[in-house]
Each structure stands twice: as C-alpha cells, then as structure tokens.
Protein backbone atom coordinates (compact mmCIF):
# COMPACT_ATOMS: atom_id res chain seq x y z
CA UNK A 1 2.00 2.27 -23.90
CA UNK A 2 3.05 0.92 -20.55
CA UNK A 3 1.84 2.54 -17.52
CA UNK A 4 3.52 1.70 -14.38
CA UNK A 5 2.57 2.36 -10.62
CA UNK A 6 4.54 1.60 -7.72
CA UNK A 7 3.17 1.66 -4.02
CA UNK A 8 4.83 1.30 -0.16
CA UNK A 9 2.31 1.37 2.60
CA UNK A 10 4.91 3.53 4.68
CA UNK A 11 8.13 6.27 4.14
CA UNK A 12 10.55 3.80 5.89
CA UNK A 13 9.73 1.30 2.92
CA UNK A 14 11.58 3.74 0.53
CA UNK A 15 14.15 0.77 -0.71
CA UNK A 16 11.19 -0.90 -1.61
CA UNK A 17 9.65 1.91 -3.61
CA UNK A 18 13.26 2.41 -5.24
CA UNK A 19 12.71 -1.61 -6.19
CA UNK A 20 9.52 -0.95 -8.09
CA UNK A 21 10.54 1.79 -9.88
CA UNK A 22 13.60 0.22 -10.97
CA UNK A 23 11.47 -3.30 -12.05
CA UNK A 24 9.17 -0.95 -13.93
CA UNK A 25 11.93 0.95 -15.90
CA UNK A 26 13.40 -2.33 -16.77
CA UNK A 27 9.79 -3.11 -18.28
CA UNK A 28 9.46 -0.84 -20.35
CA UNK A 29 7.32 1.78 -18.24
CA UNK A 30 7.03 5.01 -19.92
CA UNK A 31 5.04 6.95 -17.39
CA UNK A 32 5.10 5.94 -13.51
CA UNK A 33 2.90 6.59 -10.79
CA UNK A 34 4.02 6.11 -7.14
CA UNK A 35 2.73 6.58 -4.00
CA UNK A 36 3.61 5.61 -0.38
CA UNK A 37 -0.06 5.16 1.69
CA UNK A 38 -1.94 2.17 3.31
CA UNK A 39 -3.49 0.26 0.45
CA UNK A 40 -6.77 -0.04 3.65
CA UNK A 41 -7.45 3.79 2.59
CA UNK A 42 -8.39 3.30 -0.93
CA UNK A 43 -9.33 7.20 -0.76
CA UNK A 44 -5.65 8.13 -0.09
CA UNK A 45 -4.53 6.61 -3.28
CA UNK A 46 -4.45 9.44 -5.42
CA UNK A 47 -1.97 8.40 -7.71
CA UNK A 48 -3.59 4.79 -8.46
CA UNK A 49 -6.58 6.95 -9.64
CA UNK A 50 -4.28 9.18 -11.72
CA UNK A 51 -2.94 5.98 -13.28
CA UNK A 52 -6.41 4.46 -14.01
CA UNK A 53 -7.80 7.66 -15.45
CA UNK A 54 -4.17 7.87 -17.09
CA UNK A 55 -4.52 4.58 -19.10
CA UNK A 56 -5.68 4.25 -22.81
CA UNK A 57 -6.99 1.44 -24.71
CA UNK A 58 -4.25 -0.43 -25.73
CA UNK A 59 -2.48 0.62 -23.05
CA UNK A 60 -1.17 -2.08 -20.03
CA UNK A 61 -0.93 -0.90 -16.68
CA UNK A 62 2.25 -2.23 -14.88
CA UNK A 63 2.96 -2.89 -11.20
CA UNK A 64 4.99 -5.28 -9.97
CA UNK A 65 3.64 -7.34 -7.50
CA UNK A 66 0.01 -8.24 -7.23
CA UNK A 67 -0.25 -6.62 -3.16
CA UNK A 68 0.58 -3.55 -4.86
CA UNK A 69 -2.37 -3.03 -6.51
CA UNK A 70 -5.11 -4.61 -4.83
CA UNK A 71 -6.38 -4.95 -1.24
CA UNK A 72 -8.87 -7.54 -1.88
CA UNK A 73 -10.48 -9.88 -4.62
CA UNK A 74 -13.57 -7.21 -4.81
CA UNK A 75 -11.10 -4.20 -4.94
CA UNK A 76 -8.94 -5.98 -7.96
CA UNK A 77 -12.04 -7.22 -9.42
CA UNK A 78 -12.96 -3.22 -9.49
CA UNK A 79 -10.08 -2.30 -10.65
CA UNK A 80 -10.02 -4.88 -13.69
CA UNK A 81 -13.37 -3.57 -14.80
CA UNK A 82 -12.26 -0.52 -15.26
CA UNK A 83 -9.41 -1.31 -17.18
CA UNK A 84 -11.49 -3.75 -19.23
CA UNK A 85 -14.06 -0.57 -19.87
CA UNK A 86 -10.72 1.35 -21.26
CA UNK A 87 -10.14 -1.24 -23.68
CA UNK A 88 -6.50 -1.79 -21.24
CA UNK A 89 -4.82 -4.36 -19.78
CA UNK A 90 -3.23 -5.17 -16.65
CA UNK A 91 0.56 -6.88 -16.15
CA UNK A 92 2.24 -7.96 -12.70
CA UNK A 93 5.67 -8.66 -13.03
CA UNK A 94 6.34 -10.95 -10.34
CA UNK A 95 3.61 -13.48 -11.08
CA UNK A 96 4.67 -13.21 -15.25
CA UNK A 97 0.99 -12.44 -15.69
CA UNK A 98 -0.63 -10.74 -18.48
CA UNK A 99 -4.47 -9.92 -18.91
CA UNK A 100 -4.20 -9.61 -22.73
CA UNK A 101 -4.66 -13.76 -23.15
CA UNK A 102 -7.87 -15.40 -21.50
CA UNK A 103 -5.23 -17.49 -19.82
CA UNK A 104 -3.97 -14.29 -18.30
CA UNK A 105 -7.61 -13.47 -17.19
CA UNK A 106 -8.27 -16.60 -15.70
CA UNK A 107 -5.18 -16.45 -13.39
CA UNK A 108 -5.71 -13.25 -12.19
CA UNK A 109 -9.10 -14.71 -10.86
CA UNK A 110 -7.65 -17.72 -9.18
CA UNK A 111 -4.88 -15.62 -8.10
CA UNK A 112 -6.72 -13.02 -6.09
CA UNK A 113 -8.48 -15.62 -4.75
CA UNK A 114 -5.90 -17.53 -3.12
CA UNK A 115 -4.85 -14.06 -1.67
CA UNK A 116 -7.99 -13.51 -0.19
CA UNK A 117 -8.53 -16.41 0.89
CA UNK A 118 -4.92 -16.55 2.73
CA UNK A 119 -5.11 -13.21 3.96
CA UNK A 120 -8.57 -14.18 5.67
CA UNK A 121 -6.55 -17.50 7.36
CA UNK A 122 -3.83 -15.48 8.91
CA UNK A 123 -6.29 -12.67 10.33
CA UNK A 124 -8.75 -15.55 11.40
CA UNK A 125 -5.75 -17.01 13.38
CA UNK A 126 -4.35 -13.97 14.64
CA UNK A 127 -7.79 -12.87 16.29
CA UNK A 128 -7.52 -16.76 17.65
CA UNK A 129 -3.79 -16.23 19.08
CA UNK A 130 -5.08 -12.37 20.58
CA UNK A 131 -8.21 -13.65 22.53
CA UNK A 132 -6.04 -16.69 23.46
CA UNK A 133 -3.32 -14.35 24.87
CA UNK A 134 -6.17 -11.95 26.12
CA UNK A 135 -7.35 -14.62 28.25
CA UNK A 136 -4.23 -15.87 29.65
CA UNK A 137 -3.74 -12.20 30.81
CA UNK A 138 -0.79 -12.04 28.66
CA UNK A 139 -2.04 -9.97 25.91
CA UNK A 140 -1.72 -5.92 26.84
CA UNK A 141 -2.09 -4.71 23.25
CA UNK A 142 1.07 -2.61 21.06
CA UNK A 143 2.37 -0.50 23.53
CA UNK A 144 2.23 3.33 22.45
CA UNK A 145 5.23 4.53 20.81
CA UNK A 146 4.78 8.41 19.24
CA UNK A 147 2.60 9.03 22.42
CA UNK A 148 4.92 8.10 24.55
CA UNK A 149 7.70 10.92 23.30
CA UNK A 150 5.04 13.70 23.25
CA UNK A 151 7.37 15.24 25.78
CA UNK A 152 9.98 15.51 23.66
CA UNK A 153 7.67 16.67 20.45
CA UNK A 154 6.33 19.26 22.36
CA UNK A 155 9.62 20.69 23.70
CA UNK A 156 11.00 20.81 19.98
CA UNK A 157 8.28 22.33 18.63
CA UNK A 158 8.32 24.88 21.40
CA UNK A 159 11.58 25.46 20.44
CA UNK A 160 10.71 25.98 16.32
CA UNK A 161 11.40 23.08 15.11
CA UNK A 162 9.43 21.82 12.19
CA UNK A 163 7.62 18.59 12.03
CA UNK A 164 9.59 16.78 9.70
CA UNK A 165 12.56 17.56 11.28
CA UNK A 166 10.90 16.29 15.06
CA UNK A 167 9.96 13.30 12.99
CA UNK A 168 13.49 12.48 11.99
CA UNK A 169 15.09 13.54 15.64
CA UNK A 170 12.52 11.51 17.09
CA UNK A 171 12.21 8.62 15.03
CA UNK A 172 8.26 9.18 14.60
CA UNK A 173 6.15 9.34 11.32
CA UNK A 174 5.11 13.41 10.53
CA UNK A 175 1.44 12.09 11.07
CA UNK A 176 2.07 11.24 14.80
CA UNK A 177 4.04 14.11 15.36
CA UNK A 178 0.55 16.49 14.17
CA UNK A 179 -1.03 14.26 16.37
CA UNK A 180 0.41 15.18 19.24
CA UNK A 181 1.01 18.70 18.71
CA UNK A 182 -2.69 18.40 17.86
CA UNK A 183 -3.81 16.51 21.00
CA UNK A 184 -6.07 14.78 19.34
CA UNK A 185 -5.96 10.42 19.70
C-alpha cells in the first residue's frame, strides 16, 4: 500500500498543501496524512506519527519532497529506522527516490547530507550577515507585526468577534491573535 503525507509549515501555504495532495493522488496514495505545522516542533506533528504508526510492512510511505519529511539528517535517519523496523519503505517524489533498492538507500544518505550540510552554510552565513549588520547599527531585528495591531484585536474581540474571524480581518495567524488576547509574549 502507499501511504502518503503532505506537510506546509504555515495556513497561508495552503496552494502548496493542495500541490502535495494532488502529487500524491497521482502516485498512487491510498491513504493521506496532512498537516500544516513547523517541521522545528517535531511534537506538533501529529499526523507524521499517525502515518508512521499507520504504515505496514510492505507498505511505502510517500511524500513528495524530501523537506517535507525531515528536519535534519538525525531526524530522517530516525525516521528511516523506523520504517526499516516495519519492514516499509520510504519514496520522495521529487528526487525519483525509492528505499526499496540499496541504490535507493544509499541516496537517501548522501542526500540528507547535502541538506544538512547546506542548511548549516546558509544559517552559518546569515548569523555572519546579522552580527555584521548588528555592528554597523543597521540591524534592529523583524519588526513586530501581530503586536503591533493588539489595538485592533482587542477592540474586536470586545466586540464578540471570534478569533478566526480577527485573524482574517486582521491579517494575523489565530496563534497571535490568543496571544494577545492572552497577554502573554
């Protein structure tokens, strides 16, 4: 059986979710898990445990690109081992890569490497480019965005309106928007 899962870090990305699910269909996918959370809080991903618990051996778990799945060499390396201890396999679409040959196996290694090891670059050079820019006196930090309408959350709230709906008026995540109301940072 193919088992597909399908991840966005954020709601705006919901094109992109559309996108996965429609790439997994076209596989063959007869069961789909999809979420839309950070892949940083692995604890949020309910629905990537769902699918791992989901899978049986002989099954192939589906996704289509390899960012997807993973956060980090150790995390897909985790992740691998527990479909290995299944008796599954593992497919991304967009690299053509199957764990059911060795060949398969070894790519995924050198793979999530080279994603590691790229992802490591760019944050190396951004921290370079921030203290840089930090001192030059240039560099103030991402200027506040939700915070800054808390005015305006608290009036429509006041006023009965529900989260989602401040959200959406606002153009805020729901998160921010408890935040606030919350007055917590």
């Amino acid at each position: 059986m193919l088992v597909g899962y399908a991840r966005t870090s954020t709601l705006d990305q919901t094109a992109g979710l559309e996108a996965q699910l429609r790439l997994l269909k076209a596989e063959g996918c007869e069961r789909i898990f999809e979420e839309q959370v950070s892949s940083v809080d692995v604890r949020a991903r309910e629905k990537l445990e769902e699918a791992l618990s989901y899978v049986r051996e002989g099954d192939t778990l589906v996704v289509t690109k390899l960012d997807r799945l993973a956060r980090s060499m150790a995390h897909l390396m985790e992740i691998r081992q527990r479909l290995d201890e299944r008796g599954t396999h593992l497919r991304i679409i967009d690299l053509n890569l199957d764990t059911t040959t060795p060949t398969g196996k070894l790519m995924l290694n050198l793979l999530g490497s080279v994603a590691e090891f790229e992802r490591e670059i760019m944050l190396e050079r951004q921290r370079e480019g921030i203290a840089k820019a930090k001192a030059a006196g240039k560099y103030k930090g991402r200027m506040p965005t939700a915070r800054a309408k808390a005015d305006v959350v608290h009036a429509l709230a006041a006023d009965g309106v529900g989260a989602s709906e401040i959200a959406r008026r606002v153009g805020i995540g729901r998160a921010s928007v408890y935040r606030i109301l919350s007055g917590s940072r």
